[in-house]
C-alpha atoms as a PDB file:
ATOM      1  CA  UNK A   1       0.000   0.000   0.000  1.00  0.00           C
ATOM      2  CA  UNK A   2       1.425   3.510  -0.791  1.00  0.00           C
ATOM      3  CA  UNK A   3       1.790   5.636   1.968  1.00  0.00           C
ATOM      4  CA  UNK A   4       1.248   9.313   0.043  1.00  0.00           C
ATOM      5  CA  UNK A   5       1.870  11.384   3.331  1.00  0.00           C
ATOM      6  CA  UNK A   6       5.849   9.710   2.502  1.00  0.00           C
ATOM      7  CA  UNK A   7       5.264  10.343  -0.855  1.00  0.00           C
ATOM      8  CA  UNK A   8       4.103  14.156   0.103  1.00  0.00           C
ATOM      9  CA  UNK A   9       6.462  15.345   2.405  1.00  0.00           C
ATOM     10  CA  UNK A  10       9.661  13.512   0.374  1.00  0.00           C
ATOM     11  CA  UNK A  11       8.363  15.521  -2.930  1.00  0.00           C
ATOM     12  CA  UNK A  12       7.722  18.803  -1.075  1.00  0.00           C
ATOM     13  CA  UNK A  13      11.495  18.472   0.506  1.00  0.00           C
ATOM     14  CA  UNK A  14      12.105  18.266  -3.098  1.00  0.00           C
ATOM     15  CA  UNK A  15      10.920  21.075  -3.929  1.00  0.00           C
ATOM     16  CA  UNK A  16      12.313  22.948  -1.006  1.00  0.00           C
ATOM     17  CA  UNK A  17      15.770  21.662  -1.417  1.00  0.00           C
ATOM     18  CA  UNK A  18      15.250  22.475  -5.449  1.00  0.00           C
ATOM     19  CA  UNK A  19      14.249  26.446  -4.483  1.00  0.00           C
ATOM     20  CA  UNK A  20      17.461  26.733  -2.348  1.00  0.00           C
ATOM     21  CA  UNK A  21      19.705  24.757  -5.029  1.00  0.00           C
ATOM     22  CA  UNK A  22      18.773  27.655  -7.510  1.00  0.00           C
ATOM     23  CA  UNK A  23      20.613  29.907  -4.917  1.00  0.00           C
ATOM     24  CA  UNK A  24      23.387  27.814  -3.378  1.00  0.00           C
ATOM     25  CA  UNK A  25      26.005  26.584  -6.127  1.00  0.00           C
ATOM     26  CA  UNK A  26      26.846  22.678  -5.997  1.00  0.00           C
ATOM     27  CA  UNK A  27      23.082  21.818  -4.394  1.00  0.00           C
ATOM     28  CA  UNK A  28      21.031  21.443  -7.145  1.00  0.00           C
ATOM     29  CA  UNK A  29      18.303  19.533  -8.777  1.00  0.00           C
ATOM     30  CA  UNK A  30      20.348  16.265  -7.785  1.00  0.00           C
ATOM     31  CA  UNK A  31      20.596  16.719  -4.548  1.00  0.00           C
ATOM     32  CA  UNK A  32      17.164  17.585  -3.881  1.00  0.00           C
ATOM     33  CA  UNK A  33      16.074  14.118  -5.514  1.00  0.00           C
ATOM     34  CA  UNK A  34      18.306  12.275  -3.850  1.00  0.00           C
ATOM     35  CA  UNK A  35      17.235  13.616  -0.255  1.00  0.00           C
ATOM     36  CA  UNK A  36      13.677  13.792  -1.341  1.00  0.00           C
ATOM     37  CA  UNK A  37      13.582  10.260  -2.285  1.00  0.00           C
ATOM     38  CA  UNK A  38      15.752   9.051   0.565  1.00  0.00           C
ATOM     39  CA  UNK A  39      12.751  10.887   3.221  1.00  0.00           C
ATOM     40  CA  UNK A  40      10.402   9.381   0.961  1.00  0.00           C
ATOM     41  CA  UNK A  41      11.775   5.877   1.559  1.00  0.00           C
ATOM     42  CA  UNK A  42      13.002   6.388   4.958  1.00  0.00           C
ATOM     43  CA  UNK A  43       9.459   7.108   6.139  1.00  0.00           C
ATOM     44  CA  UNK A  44       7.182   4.664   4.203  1.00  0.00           C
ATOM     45  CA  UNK A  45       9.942   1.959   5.445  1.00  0.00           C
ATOM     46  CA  UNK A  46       9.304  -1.512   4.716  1.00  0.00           C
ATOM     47  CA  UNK A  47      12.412  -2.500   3.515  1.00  0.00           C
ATOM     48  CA  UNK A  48      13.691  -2.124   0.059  1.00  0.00           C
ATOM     49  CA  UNK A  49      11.141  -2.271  -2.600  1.00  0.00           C
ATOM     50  CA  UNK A  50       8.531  -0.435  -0.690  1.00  0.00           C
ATOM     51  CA  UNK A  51      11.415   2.675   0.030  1.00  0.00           C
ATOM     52  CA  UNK A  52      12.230   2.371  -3.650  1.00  0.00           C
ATOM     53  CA  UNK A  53       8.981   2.396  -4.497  1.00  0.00           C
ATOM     54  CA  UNK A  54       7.893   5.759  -2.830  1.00  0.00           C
ATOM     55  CA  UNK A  55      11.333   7.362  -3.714  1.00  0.00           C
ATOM     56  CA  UNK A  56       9.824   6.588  -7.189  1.00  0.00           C
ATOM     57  CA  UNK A  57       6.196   8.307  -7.082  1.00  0.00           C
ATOM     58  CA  UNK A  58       8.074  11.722  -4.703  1.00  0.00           C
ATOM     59  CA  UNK A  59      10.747  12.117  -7.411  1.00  0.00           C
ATOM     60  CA  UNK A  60       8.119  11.650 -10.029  1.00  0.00           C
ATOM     61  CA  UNK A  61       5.163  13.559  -8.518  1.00  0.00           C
ATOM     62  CA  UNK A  62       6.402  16.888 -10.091  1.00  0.00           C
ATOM     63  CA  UNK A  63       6.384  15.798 -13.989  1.00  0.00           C
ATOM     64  CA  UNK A  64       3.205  13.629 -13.651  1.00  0.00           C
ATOM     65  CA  UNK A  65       1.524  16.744 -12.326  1.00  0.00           C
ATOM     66  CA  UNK A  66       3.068  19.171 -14.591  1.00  0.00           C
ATOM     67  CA  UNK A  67       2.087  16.148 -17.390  1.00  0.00           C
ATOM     68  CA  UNK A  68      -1.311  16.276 -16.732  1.00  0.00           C
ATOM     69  CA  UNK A  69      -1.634  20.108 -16.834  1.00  0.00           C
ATOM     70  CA  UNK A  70      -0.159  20.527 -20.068  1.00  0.00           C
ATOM     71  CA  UNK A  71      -2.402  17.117 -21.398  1.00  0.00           C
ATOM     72  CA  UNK A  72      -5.967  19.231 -20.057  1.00  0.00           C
ATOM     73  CA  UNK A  73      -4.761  22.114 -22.031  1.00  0.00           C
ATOM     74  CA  UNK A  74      -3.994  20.341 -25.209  1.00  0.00           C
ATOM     75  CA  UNK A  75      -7.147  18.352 -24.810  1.00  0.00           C
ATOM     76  CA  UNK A  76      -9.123  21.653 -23.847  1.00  0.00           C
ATOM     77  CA  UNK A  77      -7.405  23.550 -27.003  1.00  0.00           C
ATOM     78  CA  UNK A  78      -8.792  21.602 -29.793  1.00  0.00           C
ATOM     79  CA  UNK A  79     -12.263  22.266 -28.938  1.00  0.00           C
ATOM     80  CA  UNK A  80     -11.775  25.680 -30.407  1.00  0.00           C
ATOM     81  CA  UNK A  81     -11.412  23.684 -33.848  1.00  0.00           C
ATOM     82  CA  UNK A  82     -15.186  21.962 -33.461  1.00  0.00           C
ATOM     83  CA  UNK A  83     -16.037  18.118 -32.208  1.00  0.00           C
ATOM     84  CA  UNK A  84     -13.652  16.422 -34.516  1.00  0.00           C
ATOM     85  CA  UNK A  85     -10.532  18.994 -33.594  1.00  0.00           C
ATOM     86  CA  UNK A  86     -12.016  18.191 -29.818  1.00  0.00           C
ATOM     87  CA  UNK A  87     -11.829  14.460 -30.274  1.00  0.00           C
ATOM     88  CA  UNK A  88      -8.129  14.652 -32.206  1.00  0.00           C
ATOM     89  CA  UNK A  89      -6.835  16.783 -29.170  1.00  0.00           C
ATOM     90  CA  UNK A  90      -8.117  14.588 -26.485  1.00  0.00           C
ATOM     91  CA  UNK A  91      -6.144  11.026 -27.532  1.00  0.00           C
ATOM     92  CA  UNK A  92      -3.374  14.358 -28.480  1.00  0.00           C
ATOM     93  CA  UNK A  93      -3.417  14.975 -24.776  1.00  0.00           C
ATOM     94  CA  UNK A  94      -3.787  10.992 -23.893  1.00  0.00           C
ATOM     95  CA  UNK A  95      -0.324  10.884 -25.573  1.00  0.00           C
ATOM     96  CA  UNK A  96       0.907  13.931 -23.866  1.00  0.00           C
ATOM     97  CA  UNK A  97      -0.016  12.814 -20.690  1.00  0.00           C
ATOM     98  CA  UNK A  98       1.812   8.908 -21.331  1.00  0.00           C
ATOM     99  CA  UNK A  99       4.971  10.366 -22.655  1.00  0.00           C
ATOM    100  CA  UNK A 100       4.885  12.812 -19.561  1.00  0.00           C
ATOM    101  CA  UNK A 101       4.966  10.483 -16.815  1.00  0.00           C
ATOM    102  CA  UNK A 102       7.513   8.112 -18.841  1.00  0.00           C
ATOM    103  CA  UNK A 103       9.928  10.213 -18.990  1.00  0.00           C
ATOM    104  CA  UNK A 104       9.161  11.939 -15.011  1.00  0.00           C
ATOM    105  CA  UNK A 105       9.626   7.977 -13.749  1.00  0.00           C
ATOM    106  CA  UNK A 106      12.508   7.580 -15.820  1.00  0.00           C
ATOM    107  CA  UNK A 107      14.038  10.816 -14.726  1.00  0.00           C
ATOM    108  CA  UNK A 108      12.942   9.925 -11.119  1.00  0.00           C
ATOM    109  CA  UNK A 109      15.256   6.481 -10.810  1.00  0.00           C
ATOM    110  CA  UNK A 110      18.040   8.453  -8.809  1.00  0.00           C
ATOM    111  CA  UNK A 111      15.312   8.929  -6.226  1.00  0.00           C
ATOM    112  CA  UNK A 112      14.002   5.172  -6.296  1.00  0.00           C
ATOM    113  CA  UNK A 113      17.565   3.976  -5.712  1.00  0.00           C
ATOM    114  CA  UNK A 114      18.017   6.293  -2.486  1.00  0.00           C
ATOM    115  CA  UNK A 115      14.350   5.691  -1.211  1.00  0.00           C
ATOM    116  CA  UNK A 116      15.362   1.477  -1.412  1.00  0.00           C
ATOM    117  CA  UNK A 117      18.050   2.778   0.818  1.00  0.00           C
ATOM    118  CA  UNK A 118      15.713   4.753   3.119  1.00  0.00           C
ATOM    119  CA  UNK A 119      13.657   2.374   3.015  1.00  0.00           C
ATOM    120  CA  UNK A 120      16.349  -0.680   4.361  1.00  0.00           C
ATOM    121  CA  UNK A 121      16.922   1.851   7.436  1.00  0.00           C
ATOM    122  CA  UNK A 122      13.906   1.846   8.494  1.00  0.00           C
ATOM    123  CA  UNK A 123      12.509  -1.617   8.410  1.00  0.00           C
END
């Protein structure tokens, strides 16, 4: 069962840890995955697959949201073109939406791999 409170707090240390890598040279975006996911893990616990598991979904939560905005509006902008233009736009943003959260899990292994390791500290 995925616990989304781990899942919650590791993405939003994410984010936190992305803000302050914007200002502080050699943070980063990879650093704030790797701690995000680790959190993630650490507090879901459960050993290894369940850590990796929610270091996956908090290091991916960001591009499956920001993949499912951009798939309403492409979906929502072809109804300007009529029914059919409505209809092409919606499988459009179906495709939008797939290739979106592809690539965020892909992106988001670095933060599976610490989360298994969160996840083995706190059995």
């Amino acid at each position: 069962m995925t616990d989304w409170r781990a899942v919650g707090i590791g993405f939003l240390v994410m984010v936190v840890l992305s803000v302050i890598g914007l200002t502080i040279p050699g943070l980063g975006q990879l650093t704030a995955g790797l701690v995000g996911g680790f959190v993630a893990g650490y507090l879901a616990g459960g050993g290894l697959l369940s850590g990796a598991w929610h270091g996956l979904l908090a290091g991916a939560l960001g591009g499956i949201l920001a993949g499912l905005l951009l798939a309403i509006v492409v979906g929502l902008a072809g109804w300007a073109l009529g029914p059919v233009g409505g209809a092409i736009s919606a499988v459009a943003g179906a495709g939008v939406l797939f290739v979106a959260v592809a690539i965020a899990f892909l992106m988001a292994l670095e933060s599976a791999i610490v989360g298994a390791i969160g996840g083995l500290l706190n059995p």
